[in-house]
C-alpha atoms as a PDB file:
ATOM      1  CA  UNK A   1     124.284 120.617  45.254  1.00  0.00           C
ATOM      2  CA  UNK A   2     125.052 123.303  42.523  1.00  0.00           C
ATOM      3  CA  UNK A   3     125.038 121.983  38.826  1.00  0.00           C
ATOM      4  CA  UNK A   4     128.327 122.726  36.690  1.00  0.00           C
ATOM      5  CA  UNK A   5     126.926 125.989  35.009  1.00  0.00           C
ATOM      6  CA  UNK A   6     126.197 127.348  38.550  1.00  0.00           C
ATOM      7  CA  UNK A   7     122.314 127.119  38.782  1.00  0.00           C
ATOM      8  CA  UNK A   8     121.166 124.828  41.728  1.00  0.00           C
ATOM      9  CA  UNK A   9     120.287 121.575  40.747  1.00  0.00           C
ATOM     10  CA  UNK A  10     116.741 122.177  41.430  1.00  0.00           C
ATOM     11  CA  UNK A  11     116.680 124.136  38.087  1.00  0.00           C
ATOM     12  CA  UNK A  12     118.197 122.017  35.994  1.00  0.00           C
ATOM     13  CA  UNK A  13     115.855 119.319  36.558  1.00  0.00           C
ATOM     14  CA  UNK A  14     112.572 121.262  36.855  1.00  0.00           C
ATOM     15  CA  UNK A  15     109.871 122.641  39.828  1.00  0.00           C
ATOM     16  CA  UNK A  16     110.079 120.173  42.501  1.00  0.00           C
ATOM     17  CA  UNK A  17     113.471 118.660  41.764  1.00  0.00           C
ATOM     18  CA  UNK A  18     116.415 117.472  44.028  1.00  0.00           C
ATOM     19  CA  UNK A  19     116.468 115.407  46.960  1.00  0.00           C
ATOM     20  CA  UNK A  20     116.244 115.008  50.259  1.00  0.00           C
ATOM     21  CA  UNK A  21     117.974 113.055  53.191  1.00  0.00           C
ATOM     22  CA  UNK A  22     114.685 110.922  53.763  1.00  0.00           C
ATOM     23  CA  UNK A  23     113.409 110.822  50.632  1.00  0.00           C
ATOM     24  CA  UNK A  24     112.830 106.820  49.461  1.00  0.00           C
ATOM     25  CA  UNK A  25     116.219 105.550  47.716  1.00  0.00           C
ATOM     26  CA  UNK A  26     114.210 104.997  44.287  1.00  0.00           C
ATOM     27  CA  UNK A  27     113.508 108.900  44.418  1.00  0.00           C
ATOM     28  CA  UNK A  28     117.310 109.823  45.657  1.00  0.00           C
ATOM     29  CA  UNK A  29     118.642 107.420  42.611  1.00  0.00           C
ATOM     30  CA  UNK A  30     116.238 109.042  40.047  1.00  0.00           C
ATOM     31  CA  UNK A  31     116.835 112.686  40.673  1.00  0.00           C
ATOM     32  CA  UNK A  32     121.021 111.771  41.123  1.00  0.00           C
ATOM     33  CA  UNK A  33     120.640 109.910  37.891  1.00  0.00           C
ATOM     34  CA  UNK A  34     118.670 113.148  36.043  1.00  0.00           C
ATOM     35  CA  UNK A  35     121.253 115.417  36.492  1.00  0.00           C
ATOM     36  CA  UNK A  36     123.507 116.765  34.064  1.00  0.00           C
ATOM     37  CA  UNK A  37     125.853 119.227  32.564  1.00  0.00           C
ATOM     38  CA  UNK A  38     127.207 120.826  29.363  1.00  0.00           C
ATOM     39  CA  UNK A  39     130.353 120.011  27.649  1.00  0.00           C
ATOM     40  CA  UNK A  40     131.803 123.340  29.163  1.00  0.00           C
ATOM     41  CA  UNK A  41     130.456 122.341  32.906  1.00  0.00           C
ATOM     42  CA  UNK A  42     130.737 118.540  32.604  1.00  0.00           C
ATOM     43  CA  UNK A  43     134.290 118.768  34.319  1.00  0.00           C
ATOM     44  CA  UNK A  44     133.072 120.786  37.074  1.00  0.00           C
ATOM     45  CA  UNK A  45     130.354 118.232  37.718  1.00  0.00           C
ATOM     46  CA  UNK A  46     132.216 115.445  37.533  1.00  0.00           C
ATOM     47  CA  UNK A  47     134.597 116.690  39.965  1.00  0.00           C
ATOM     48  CA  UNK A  48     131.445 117.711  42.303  1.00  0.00           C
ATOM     49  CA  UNK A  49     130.216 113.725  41.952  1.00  0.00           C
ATOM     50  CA  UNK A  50     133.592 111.999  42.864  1.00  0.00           C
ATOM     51  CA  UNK A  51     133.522 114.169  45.951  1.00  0.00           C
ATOM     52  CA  UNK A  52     130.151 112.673  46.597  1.00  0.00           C
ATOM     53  CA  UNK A  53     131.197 109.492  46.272  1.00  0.00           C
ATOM     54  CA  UNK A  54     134.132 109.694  48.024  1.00  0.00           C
ATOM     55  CA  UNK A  55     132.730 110.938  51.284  1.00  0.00           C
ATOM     56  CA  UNK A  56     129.748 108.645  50.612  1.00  0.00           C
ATOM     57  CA  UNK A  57     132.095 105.734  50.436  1.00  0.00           C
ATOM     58  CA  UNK A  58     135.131 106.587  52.608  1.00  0.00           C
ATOM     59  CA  UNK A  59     137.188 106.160  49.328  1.00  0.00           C
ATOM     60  CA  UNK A  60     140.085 108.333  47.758  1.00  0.00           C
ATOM     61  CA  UNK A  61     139.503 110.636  44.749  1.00  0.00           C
ATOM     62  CA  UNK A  62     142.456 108.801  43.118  1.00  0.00           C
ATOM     63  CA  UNK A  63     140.813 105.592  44.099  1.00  0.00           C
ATOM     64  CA  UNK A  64     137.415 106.307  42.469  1.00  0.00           C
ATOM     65  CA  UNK A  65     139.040 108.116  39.275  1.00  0.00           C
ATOM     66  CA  UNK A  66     140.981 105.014  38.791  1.00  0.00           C
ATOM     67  CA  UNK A  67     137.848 102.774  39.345  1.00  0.00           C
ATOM     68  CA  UNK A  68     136.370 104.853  36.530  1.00  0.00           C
ATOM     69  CA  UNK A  69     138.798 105.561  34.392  1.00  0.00           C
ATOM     70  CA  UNK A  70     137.038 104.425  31.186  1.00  0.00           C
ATOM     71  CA  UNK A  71     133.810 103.439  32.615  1.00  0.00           C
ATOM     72  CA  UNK A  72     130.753 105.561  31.084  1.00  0.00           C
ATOM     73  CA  UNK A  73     129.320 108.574  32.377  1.00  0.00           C
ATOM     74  CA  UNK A  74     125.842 106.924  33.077  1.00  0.00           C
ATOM     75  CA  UNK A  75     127.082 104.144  35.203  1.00  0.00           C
ATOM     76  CA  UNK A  76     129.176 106.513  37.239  1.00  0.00           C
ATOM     77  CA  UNK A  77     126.192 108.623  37.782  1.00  0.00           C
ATOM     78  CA  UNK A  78     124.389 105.702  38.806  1.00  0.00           C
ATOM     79  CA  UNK A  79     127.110 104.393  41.011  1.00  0.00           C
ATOM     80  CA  UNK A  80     127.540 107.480  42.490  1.00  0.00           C
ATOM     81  CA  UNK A  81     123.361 107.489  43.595  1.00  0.00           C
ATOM     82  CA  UNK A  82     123.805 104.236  44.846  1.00  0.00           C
ATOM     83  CA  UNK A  83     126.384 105.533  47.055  1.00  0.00           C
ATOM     84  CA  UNK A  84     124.364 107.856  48.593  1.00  0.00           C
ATOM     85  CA  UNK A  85     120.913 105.475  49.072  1.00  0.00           C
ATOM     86  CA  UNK A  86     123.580 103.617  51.121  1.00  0.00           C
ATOM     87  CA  UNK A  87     125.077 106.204  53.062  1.00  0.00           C
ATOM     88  CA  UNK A  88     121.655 107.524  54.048  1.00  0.00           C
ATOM     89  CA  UNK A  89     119.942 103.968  54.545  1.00  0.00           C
ATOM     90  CA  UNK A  90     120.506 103.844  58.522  1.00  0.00           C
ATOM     91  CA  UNK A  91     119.564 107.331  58.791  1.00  0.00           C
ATOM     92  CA  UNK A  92     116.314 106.652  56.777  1.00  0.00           C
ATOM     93  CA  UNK A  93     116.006 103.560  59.160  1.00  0.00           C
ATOM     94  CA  UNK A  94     116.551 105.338  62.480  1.00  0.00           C
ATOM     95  CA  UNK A  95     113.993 107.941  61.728  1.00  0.00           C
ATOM     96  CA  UNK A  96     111.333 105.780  60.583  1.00  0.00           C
ATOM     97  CA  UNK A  97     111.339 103.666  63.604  1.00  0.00           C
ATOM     98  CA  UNK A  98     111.480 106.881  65.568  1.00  0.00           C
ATOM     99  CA  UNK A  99     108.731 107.870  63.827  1.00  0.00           C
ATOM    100  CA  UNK A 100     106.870 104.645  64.459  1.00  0.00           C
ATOM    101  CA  UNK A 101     107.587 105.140  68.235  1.00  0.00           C
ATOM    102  CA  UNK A 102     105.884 108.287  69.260  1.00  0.00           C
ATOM    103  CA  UNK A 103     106.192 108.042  72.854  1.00  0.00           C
ATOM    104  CA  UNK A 104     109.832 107.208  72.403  1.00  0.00           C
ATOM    105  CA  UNK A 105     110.447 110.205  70.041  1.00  0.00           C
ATOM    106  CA  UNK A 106     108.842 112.670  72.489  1.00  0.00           C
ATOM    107  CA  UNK A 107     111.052 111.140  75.476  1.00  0.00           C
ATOM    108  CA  UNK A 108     114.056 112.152  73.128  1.00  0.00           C
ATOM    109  CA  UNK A 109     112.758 115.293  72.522  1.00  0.00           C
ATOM    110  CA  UNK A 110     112.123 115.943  76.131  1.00  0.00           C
ATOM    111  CA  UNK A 111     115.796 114.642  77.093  1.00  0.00           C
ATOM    112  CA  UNK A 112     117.010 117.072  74.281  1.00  0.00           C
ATOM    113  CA  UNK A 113     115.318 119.738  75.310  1.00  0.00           C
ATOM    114  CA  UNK A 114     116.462 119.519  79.119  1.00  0.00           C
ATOM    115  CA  UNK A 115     120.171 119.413  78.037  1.00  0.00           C
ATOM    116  CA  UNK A 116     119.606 122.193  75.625  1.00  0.00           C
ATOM    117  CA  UNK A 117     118.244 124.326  78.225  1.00  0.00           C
ATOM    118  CA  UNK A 118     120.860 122.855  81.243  1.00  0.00           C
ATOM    119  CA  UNK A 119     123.867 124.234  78.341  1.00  0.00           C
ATOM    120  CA  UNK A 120     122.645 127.605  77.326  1.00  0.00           C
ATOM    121  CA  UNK A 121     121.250 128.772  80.947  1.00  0.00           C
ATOM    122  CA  UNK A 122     124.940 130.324  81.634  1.00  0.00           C
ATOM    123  CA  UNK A 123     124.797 132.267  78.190  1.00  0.00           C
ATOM    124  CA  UNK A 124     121.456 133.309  78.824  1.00  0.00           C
ATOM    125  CA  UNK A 125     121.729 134.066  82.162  1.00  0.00           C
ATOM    126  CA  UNK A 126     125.143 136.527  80.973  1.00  0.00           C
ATOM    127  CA  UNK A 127     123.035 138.015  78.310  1.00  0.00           C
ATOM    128  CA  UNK A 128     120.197 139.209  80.497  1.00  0.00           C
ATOM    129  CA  UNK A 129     122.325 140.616  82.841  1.00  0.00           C
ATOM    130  CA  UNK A 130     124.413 142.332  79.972  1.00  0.00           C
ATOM    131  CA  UNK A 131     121.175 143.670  78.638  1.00  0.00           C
ATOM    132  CA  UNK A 132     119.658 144.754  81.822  1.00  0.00           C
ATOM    133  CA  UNK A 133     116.952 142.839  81.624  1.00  0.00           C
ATOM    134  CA  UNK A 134     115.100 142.196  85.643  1.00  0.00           C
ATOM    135  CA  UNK A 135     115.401 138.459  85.771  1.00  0.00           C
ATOM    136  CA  UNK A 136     112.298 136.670  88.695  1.00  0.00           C
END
C-alpha cells in the first residue's frame, strides 16, 4: 500500500511498519489504524481505503461513500481494518492448521510439486531442445 504523498506506508509509520497477510488481526488493525496523510494527500488516501474496503467487503464505492458520508475519519479507518482482519481470517485459519499438520502440509507440497512438474515438462522439454541442450 502506498501512502497519499507517495512514500510506502512502511515509512510513514516507522522501521518495521505495515502488515502482513498472517500477521495476528490486533497487529493488522493497529498498523491500518496508524496510518495517515496530509491535508494535500488525505483525498488520495481516502480514495486508496474505500478501495480496500470495497474489495474487502464485496461492497460498491458508492455504497461505502454513502455509508460514510459524515462519519469521522477515525472510525472509517477503523472500519476499514476490520474489514480486512475479516477478509484474511480463513486464510489465517487455513494456514495455521496447515501449519499444525506437518505431515499433511508436506503431502500438499508433494502433490504440488508433482503437478508443477507434470505442467511445465512440455515447456521445458521445448526449451532444451531450442537451446541445444543433450537431454539423458
Amino acid at each position: 500500500m502506498r501512502s497519499p504523498e507517495g512514500a510506502g506506508l512502511a515509512e510513514d509509520l516507522g522501521a518495521g511498519a505495515g502488515f502482513g497477510d498472517l500477521e495476528p488481526e490486533g497487529e493488522i488493525a493497529g498498523e491500518q489504524a496508524k496510518a495517515h496523510g496530509d491535508a494535500v494527500g488525505m483525498q488520495a488516501g481516502t480514495d486508496q481505503m474505500i478501495e480496500i474496503m470495497a474489495v474487502a467487503t464485496g461492497s460498491t464505492i458508492a455504497d461505502i461513500e454513502g455509508r460514510y458520508d459524515g462519519v469521522g475519519y477515525g472510525q472509517f479507518k477503523q472500519d476499514v481494518a476490520e474489514s480486512v482482519v475479516d477478509l484474511l481470517a480463513p486464510i489465517q485459519e487455513r494456514y495455521a492448521d496447515l501449519r499444525a499438520d506437518e505431515g499433511e502440509l508436506r503431502r500438499l507440497l508433494r502433490m504440488g510439486a508433482e503437478k508443477a512438474r507434470a505442467a511445465s515438462e512440455p515447456t521445458i522439454k521445448a526449451m532444451y531442445e531450442a537451446m541445444g541442450f543433450v537431454t539423458i
